[in-house]
PDB file of N, CA and C in Angstrom:
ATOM      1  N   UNK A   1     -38.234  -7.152 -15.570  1.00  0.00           N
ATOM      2  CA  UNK A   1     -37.718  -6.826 -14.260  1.00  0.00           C
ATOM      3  C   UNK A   1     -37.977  -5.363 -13.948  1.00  0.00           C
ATOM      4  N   UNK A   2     -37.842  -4.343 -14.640  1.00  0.00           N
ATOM      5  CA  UNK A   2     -38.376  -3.394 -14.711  1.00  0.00           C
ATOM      6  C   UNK A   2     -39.795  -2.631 -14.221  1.00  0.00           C
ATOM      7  N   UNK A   3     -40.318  -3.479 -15.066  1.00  0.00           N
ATOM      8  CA  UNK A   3     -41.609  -3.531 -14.957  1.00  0.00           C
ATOM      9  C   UNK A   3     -41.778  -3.829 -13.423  1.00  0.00           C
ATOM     10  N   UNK A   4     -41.669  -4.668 -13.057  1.00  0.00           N
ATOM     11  CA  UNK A   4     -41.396  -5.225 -11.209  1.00  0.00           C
ATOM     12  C   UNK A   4     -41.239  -3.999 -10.361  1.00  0.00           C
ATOM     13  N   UNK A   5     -39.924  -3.737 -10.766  1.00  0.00           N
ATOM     14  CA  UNK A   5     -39.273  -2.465  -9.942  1.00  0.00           C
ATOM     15  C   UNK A   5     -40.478  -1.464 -10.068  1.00  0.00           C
ATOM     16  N   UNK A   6     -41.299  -1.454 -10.864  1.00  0.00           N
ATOM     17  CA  UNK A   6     -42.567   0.383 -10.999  1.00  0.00           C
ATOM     18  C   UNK A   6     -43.127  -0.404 -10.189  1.00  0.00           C
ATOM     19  N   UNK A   7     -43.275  -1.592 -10.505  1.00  0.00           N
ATOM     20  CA  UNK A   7     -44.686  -2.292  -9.401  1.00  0.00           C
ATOM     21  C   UNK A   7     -44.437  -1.618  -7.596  1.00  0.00           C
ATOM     22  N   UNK A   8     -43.634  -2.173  -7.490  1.00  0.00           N
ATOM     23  CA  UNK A   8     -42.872  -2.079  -6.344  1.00  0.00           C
ATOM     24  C   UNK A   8     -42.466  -0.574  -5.653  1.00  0.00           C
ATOM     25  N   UNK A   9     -41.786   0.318  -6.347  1.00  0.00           N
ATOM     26  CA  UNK A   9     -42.252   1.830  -6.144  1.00  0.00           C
ATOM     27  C   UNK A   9     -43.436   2.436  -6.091  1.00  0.00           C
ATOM     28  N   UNK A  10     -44.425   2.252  -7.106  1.00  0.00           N
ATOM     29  CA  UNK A  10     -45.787   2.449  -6.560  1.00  0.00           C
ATOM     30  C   UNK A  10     -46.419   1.513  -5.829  1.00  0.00           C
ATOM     31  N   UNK A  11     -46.656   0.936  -5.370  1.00  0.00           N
ATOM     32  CA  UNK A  11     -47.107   0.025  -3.595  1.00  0.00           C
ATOM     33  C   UNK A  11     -46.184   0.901  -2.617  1.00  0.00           C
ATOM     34  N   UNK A  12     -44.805   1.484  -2.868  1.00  0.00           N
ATOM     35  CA  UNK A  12     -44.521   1.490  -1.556  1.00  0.00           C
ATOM     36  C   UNK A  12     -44.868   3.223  -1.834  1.00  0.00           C
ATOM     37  N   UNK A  13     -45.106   3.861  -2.787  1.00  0.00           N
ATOM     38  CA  UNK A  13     -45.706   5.400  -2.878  1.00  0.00           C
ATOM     39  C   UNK A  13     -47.327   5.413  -2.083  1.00  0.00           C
ATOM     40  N   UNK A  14     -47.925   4.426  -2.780  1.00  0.00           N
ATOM     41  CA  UNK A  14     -49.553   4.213  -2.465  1.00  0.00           C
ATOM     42  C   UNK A  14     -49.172   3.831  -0.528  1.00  0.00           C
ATOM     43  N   UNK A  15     -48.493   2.722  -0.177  1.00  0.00           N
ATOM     44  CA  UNK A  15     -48.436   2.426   1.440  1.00  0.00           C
ATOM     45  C   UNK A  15     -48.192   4.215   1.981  1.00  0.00           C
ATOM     46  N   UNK A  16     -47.057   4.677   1.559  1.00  0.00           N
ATOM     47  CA  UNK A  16     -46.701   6.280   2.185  1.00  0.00           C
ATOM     48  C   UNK A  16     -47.724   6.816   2.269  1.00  0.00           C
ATOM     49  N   UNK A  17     -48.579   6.939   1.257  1.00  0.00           N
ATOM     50  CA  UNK A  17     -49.548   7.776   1.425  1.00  0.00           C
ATOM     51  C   UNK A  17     -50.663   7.458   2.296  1.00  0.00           C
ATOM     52  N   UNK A  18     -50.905   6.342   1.979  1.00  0.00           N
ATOM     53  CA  UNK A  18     -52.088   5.908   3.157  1.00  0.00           C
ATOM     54  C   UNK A  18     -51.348   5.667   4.673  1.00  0.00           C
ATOM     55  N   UNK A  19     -50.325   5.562   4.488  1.00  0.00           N
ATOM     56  CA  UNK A  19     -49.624   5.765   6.361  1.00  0.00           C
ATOM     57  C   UNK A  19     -49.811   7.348   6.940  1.00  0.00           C
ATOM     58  N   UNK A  20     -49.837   8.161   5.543  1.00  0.00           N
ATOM     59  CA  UNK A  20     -49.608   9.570   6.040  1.00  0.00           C
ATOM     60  C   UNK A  20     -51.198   9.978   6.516  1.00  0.00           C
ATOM     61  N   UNK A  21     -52.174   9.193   5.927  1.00  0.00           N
ATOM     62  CA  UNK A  21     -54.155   9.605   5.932  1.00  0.00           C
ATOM     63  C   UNK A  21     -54.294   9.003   7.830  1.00  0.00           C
ATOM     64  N   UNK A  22     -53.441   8.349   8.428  1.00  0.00           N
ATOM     65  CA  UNK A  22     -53.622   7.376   9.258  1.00  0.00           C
ATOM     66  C   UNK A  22     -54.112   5.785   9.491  1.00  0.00           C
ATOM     67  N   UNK A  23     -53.923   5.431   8.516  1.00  0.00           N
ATOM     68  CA  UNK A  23     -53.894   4.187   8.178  1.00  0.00           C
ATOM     69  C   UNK A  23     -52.594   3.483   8.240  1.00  0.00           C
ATOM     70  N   UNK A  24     -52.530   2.131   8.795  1.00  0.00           N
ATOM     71  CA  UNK A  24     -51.112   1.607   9.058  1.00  0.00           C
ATOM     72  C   UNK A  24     -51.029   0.634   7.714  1.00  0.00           C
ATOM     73  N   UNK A  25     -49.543   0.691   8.026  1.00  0.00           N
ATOM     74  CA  UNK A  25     -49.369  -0.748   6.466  1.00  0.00           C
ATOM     75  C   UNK A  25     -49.100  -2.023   7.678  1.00  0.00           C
ATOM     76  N   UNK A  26     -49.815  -3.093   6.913  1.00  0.00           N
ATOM     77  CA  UNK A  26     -49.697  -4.044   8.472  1.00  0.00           C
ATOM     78  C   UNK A  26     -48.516  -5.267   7.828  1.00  0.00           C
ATOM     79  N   UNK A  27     -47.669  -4.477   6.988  1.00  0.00           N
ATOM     80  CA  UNK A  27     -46.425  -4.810   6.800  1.00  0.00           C
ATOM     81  C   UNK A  27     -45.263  -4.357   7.821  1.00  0.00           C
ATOM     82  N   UNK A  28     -45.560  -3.374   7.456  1.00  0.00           N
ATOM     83  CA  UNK A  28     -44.325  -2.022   8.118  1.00  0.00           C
ATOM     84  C   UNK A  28     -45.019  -2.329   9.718  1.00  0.00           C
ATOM     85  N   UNK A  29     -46.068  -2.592  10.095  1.00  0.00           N
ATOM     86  CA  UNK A  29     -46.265  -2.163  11.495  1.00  0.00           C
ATOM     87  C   UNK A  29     -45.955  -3.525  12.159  1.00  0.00           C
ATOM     88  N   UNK A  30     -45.559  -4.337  11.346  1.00  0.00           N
ATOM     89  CA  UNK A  30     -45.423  -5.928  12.522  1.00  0.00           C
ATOM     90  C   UNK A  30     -44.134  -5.785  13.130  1.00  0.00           C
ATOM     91  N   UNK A  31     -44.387  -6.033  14.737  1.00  0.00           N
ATOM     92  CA  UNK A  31     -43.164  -5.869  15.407  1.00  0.00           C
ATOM     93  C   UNK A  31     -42.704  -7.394  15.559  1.00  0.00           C
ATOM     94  N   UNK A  32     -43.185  -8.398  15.421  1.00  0.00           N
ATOM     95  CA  UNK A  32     -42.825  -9.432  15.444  1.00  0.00           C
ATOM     96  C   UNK A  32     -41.467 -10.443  14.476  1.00  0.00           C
ATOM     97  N   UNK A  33     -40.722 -10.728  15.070  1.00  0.00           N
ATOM     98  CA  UNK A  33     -39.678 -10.854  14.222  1.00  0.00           C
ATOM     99  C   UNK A  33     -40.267 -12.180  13.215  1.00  0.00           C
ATOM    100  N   UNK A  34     -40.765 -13.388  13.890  1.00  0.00           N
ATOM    101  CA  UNK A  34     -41.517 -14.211  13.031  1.00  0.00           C
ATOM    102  C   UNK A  34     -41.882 -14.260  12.151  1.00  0.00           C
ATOM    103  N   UNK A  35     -42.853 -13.048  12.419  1.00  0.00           N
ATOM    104  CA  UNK A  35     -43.568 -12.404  11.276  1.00  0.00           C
ATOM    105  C   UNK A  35     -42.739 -11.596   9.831  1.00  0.00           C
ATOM    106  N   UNK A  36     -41.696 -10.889  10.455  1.00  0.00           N
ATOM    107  CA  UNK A  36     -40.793 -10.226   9.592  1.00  0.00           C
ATOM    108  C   UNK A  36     -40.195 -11.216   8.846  1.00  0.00           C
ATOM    109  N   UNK A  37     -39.783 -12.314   9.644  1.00  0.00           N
ATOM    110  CA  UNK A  37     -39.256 -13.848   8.466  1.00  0.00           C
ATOM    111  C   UNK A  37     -39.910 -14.219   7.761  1.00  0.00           C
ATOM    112  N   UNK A  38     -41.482 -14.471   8.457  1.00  0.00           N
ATOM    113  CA  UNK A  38     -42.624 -14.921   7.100  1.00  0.00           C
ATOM    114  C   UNK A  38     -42.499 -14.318   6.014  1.00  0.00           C
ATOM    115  N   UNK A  39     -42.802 -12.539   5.865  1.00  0.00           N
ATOM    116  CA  UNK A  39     -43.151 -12.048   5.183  1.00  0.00           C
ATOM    117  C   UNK A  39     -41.844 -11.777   4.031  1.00  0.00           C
ATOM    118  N   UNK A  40     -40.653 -11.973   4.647  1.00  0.00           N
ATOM    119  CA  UNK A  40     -39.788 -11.666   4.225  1.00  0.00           C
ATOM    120  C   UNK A  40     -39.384 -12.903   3.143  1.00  0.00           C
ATOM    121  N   UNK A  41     -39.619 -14.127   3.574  1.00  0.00           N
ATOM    122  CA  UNK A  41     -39.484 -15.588   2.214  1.00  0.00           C
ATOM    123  C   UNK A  41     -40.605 -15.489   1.657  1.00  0.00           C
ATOM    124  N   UNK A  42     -41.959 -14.666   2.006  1.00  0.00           N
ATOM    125  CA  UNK A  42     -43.122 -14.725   1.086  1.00  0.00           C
ATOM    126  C   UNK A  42     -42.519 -13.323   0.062  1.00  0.00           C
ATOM    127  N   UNK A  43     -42.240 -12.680   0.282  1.00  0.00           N
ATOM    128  CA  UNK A  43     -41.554 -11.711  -1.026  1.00  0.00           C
ATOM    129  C   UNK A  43     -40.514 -11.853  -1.683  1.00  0.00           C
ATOM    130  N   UNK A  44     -39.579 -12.685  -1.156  1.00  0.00           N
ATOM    131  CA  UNK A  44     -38.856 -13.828  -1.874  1.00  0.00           C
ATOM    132  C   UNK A  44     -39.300 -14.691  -2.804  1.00  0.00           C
ATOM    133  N   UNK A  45     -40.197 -15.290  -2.271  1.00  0.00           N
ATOM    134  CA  UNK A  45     -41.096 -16.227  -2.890  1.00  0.00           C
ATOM    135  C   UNK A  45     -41.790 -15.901  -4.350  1.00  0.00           C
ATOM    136  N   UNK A  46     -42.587 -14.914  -3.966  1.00  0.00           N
ATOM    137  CA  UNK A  46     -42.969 -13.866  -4.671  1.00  0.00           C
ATOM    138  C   UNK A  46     -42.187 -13.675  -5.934  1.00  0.00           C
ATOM    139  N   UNK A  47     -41.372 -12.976  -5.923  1.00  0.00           N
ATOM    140  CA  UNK A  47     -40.228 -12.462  -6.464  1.00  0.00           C
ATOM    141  C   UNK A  47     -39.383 -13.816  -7.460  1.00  0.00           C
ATOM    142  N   UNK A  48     -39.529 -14.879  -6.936  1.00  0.00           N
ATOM    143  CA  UNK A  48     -38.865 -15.799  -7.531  1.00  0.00           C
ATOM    144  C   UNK A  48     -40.048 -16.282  -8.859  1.00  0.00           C
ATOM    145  N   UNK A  49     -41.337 -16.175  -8.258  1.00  0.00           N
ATOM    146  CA  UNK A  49     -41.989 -16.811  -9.036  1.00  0.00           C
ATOM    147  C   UNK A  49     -42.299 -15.820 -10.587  1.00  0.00           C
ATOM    148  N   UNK A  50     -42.509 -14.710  -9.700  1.00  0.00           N
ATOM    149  CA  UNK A  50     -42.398 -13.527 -11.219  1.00  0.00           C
ATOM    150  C   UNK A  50     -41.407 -13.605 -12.233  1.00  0.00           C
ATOM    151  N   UNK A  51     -39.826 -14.117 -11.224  1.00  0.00           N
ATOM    152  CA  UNK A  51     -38.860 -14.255 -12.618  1.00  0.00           C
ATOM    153  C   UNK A  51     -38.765 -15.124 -13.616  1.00  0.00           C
ATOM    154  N   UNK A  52     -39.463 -16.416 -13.140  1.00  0.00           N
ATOM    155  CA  UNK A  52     -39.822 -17.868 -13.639  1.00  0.00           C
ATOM    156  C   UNK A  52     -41.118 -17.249 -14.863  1.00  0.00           C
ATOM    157  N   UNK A  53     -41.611 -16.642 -14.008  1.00  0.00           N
ATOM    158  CA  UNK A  53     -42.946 -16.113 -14.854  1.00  0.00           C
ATOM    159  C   UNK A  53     -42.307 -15.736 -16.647  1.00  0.00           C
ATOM    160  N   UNK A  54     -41.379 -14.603 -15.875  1.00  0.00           N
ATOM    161  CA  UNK A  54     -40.895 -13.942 -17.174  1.00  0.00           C
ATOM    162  C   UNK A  54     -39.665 -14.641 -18.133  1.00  0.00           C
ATOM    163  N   UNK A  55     -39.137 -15.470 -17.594  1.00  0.00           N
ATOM    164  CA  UNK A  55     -38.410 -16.359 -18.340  1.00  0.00           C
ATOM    165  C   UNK A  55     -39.142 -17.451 -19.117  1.00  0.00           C
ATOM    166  N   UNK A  56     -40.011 -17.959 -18.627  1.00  0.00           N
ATOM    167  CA  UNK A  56     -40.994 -19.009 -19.620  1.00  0.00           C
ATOM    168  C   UNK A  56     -41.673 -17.959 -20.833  1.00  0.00           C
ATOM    169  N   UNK A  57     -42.411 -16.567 -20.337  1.00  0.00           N
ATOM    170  CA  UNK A  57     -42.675 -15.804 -21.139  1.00  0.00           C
ATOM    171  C   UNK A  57     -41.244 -15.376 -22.238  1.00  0.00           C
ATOM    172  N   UNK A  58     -39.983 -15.214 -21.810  1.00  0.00           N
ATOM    173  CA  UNK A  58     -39.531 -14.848 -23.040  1.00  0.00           C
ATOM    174  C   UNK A  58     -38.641 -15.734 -23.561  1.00  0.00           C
ATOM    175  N   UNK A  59     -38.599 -16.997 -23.043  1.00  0.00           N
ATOM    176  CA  UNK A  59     -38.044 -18.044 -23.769  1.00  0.00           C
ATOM    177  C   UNK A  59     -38.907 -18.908 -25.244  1.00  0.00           C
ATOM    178  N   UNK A  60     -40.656 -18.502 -23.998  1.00  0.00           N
ATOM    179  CA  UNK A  60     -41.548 -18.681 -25.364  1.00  0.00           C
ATOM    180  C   UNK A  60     -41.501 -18.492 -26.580  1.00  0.00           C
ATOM    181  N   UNK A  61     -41.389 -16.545 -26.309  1.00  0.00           N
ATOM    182  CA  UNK A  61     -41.489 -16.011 -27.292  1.00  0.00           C
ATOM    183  C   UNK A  61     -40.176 -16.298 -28.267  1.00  0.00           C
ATOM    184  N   UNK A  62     -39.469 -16.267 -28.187  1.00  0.00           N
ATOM    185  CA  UNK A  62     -37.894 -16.860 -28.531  1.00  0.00           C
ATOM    186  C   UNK A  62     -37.801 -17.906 -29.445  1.00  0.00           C
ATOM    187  N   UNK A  63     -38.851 -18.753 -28.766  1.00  0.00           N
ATOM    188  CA  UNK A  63     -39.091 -20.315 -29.529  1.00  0.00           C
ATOM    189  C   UNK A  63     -39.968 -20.240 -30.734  1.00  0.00           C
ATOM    190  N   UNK A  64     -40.958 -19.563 -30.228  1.00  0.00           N
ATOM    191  CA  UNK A  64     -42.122 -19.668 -30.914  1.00  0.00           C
ATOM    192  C   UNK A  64     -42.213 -18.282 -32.542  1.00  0.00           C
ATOM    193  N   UNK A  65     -40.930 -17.358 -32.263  1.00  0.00           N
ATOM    194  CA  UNK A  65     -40.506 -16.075 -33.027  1.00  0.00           C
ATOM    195  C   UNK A  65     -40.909 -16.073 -34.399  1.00  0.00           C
ATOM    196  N   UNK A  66     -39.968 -17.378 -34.802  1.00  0.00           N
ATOM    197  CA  UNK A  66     -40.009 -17.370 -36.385  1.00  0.00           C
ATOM    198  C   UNK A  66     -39.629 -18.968 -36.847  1.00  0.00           C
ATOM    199  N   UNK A  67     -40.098 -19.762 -36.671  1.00  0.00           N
ATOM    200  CA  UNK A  67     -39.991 -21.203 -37.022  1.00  0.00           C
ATOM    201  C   UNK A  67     -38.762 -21.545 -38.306  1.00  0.00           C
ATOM    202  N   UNK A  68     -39.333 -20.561 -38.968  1.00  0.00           N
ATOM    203  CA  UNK A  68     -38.856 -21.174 -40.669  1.00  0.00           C
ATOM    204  C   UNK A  68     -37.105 -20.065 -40.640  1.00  0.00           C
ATOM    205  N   UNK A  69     -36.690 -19.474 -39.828  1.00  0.00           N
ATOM    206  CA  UNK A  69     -35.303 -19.177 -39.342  1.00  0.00           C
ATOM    207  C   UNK A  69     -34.584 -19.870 -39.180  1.00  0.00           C
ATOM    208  N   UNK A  70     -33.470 -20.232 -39.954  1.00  0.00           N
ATOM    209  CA  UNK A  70     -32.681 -21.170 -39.573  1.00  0.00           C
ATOM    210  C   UNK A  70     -30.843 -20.159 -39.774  1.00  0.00           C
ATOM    211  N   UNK A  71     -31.016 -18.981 -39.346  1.00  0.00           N
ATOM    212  CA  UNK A  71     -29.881 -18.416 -39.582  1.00  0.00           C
ATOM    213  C   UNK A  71     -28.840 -18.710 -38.692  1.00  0.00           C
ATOM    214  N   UNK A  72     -29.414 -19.730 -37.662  1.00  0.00           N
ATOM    215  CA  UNK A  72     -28.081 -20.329 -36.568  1.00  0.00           C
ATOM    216  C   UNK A  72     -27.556 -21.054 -37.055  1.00  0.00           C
ATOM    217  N   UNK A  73     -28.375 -21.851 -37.901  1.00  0.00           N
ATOM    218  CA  UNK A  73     -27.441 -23.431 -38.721  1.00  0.00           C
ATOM    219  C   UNK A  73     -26.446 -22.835 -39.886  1.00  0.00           C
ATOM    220  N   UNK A  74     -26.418 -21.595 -40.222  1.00  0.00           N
ATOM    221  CA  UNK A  74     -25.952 -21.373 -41.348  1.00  0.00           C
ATOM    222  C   UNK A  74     -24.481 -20.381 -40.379  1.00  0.00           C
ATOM    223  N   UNK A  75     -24.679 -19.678 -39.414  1.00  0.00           N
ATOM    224  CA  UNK A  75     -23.674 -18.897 -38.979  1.00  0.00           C
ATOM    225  C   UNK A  75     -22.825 -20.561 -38.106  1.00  0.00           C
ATOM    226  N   UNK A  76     -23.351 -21.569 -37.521  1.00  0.00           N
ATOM    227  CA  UNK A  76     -22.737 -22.514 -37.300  1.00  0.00           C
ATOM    228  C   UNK A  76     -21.654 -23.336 -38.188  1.00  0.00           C
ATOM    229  N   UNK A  77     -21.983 -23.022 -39.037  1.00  0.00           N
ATOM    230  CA  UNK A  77     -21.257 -23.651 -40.665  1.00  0.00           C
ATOM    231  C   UNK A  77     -20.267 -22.781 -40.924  1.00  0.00           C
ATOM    232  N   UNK A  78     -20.810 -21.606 -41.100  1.00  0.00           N
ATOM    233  CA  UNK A  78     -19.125 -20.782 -41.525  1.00  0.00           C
ATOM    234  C   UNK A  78     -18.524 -20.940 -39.714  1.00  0.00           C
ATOM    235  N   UNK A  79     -18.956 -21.334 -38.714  1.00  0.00           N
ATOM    236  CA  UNK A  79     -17.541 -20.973 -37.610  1.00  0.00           C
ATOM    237  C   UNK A  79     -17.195 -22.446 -37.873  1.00  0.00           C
ATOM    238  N   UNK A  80     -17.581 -23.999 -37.856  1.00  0.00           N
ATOM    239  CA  UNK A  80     -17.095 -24.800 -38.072  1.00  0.00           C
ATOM    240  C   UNK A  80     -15.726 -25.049 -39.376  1.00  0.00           C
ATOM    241  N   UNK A  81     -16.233 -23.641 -40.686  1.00  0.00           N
ATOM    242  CA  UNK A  81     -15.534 -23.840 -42.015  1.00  0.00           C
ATOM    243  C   UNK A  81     -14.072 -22.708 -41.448  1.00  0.00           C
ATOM    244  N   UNK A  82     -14.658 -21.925 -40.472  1.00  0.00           N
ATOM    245  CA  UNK A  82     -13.448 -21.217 -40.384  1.00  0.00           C
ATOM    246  C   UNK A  82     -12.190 -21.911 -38.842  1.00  0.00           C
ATOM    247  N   UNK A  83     -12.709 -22.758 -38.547  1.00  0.00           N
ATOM    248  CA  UNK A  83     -11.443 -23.725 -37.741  1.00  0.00           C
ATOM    249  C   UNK A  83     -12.080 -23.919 -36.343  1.00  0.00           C
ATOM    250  N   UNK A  84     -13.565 -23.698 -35.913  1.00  0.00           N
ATOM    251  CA  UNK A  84     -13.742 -23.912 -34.844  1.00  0.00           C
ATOM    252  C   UNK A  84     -14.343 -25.392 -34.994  1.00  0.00           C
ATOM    253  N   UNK A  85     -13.798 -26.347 -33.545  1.00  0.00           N
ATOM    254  CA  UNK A  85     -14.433 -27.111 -33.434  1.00  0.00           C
ATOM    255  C   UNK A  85     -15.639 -27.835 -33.270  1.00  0.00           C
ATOM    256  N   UNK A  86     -15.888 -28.843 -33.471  1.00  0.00           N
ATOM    257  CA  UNK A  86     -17.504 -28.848 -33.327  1.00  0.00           C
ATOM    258  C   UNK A  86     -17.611 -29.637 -32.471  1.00  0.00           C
ATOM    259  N   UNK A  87     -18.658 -29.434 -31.032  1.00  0.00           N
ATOM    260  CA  UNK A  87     -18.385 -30.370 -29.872  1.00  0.00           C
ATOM    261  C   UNK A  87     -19.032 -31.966 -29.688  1.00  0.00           C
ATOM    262  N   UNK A  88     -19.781 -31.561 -30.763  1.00  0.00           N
ATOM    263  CA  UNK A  88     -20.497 -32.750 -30.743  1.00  0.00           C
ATOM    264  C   UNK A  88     -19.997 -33.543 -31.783  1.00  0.00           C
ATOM    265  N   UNK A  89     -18.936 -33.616 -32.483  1.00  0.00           N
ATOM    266  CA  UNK A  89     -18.641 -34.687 -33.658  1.00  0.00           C
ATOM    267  C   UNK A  89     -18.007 -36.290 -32.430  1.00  0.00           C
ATOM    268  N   UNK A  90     -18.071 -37.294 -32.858  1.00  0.00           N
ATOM    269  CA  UNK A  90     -18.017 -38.424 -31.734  1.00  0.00           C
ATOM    270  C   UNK A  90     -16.565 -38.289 -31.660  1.00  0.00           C
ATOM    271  N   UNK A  91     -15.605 -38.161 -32.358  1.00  0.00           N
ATOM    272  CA  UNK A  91     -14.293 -38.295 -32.201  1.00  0.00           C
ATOM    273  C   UNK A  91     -13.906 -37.173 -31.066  1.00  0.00           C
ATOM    274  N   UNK A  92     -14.980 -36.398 -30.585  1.00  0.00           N
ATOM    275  CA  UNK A  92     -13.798 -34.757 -29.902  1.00  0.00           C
ATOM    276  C   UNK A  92     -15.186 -35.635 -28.739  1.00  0.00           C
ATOM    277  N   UNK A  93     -16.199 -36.132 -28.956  1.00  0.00           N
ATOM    278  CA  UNK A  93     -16.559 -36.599 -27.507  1.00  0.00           C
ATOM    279  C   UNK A  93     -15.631 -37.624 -26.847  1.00  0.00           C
ATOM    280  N   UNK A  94     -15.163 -38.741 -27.732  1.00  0.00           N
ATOM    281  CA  UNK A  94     -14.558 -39.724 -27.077  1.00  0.00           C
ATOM    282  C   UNK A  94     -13.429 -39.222 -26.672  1.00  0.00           C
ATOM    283  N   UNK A  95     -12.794 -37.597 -27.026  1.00  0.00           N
ATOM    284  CA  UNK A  95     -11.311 -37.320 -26.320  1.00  0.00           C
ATOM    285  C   UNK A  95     -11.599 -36.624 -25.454  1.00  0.00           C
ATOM    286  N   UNK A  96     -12.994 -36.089 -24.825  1.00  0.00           N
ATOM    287  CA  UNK A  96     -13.168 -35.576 -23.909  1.00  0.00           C
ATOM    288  C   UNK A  96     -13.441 -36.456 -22.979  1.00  0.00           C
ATOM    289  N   UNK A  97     -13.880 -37.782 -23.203  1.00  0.00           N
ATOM    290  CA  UNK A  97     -14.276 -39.022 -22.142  1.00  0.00           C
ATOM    291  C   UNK A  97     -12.899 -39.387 -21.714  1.00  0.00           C
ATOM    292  N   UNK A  98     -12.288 -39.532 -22.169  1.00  0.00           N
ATOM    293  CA  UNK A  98     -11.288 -40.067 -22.437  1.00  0.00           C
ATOM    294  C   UNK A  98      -9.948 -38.908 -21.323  1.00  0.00           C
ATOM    295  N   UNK A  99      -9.462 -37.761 -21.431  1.00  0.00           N
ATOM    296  CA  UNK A  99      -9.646 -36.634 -21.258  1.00  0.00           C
ATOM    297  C   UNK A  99      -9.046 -36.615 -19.820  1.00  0.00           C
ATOM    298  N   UNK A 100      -8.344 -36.747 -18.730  1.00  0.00           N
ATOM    299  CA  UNK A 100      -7.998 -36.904 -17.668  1.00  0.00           C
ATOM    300  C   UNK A 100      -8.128 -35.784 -16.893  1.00  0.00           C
ATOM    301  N   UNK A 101      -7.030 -34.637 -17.394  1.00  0.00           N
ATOM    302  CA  UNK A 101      -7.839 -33.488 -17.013  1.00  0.00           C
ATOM    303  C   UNK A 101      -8.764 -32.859 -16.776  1.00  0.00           C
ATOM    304  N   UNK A 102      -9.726 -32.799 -18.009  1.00  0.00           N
ATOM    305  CA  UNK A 102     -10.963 -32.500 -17.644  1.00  0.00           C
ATOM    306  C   UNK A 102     -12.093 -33.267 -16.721  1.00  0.00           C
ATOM    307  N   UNK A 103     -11.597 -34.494 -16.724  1.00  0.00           N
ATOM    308  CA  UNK A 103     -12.436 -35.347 -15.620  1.00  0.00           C
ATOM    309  C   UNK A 103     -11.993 -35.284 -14.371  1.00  0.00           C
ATOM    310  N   UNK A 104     -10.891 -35.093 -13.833  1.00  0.00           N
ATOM    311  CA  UNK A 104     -10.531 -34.270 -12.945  1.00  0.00           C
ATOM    312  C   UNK A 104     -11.538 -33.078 -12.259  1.00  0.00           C
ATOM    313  N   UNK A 105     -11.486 -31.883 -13.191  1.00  0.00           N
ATOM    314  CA  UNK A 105     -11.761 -30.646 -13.089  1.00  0.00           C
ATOM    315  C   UNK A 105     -13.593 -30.995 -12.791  1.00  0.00           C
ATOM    316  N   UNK A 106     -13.640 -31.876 -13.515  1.00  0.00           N
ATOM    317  CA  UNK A 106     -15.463 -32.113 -12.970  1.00  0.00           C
ATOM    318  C   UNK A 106     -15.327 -32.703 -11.538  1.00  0.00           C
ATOM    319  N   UNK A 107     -14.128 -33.328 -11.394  1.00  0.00           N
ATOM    320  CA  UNK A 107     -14.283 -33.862  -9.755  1.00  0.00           C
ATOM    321  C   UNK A 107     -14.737 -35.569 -10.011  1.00  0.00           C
ATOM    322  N   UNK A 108     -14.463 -35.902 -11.161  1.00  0.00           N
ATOM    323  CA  UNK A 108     -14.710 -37.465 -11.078  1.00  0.00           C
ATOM    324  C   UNK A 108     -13.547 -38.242 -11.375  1.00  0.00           C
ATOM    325  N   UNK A 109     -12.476 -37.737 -10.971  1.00  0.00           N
ATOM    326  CA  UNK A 109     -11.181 -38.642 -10.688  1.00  0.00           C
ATOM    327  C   UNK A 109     -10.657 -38.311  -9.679  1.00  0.00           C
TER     328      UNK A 109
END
């Protein structure tokens, strides 16, 4: 995201400067409001797709880190040995099906 933000300060340093040589930015110069909407969901747009970009990039990397790591299964074990529940054992699913309140709170009663 960072990285984004320099992007983005230099384009709008580089536009200043070439507005100042006499050259227009034919961003900044549209008087058209239309146009200001277009451009305005296309940098949205934009913007959305870069974050997608960088989330597949560092979820990758995340996945792909160290295969033969298994230090989650082992810190999972001591919180299960020290009294936390485990959500997935079938007995704490069927009391969550089961569960009135919480089916409630989802909005399906």
């Amino acid at each position: 995201m960072q990285m984004f933000r320099k992007l983005v300060s230099k384009l709008s340093n580089q536009n200043k400067q070439k507005a100042v040589q006499g050259m227009a930015n034919p961003i900044l110069a549209v008087d058209k409001p239309e146009k200001n909407k277009f451009m305005d969901e296309l940098s949205k747009r934009a913007l959305d797709m870069y974050q997608k970009q960088c989330d597949i990039k560092n979820f990758s990397k995340l996945v792909t880190s160290d295969p033969e790591n298994t230090s989650h299964v082992d810190m999972m074990q001591e919180k299960f040995k020290s009294g936390v529940i485990d959500p997935f054992e079938d007995e704490k699913l069927a009391h969550l099906a089961d569960n009135e309140k919480f089916l409630r709170d989802l909005g399906l009663l």
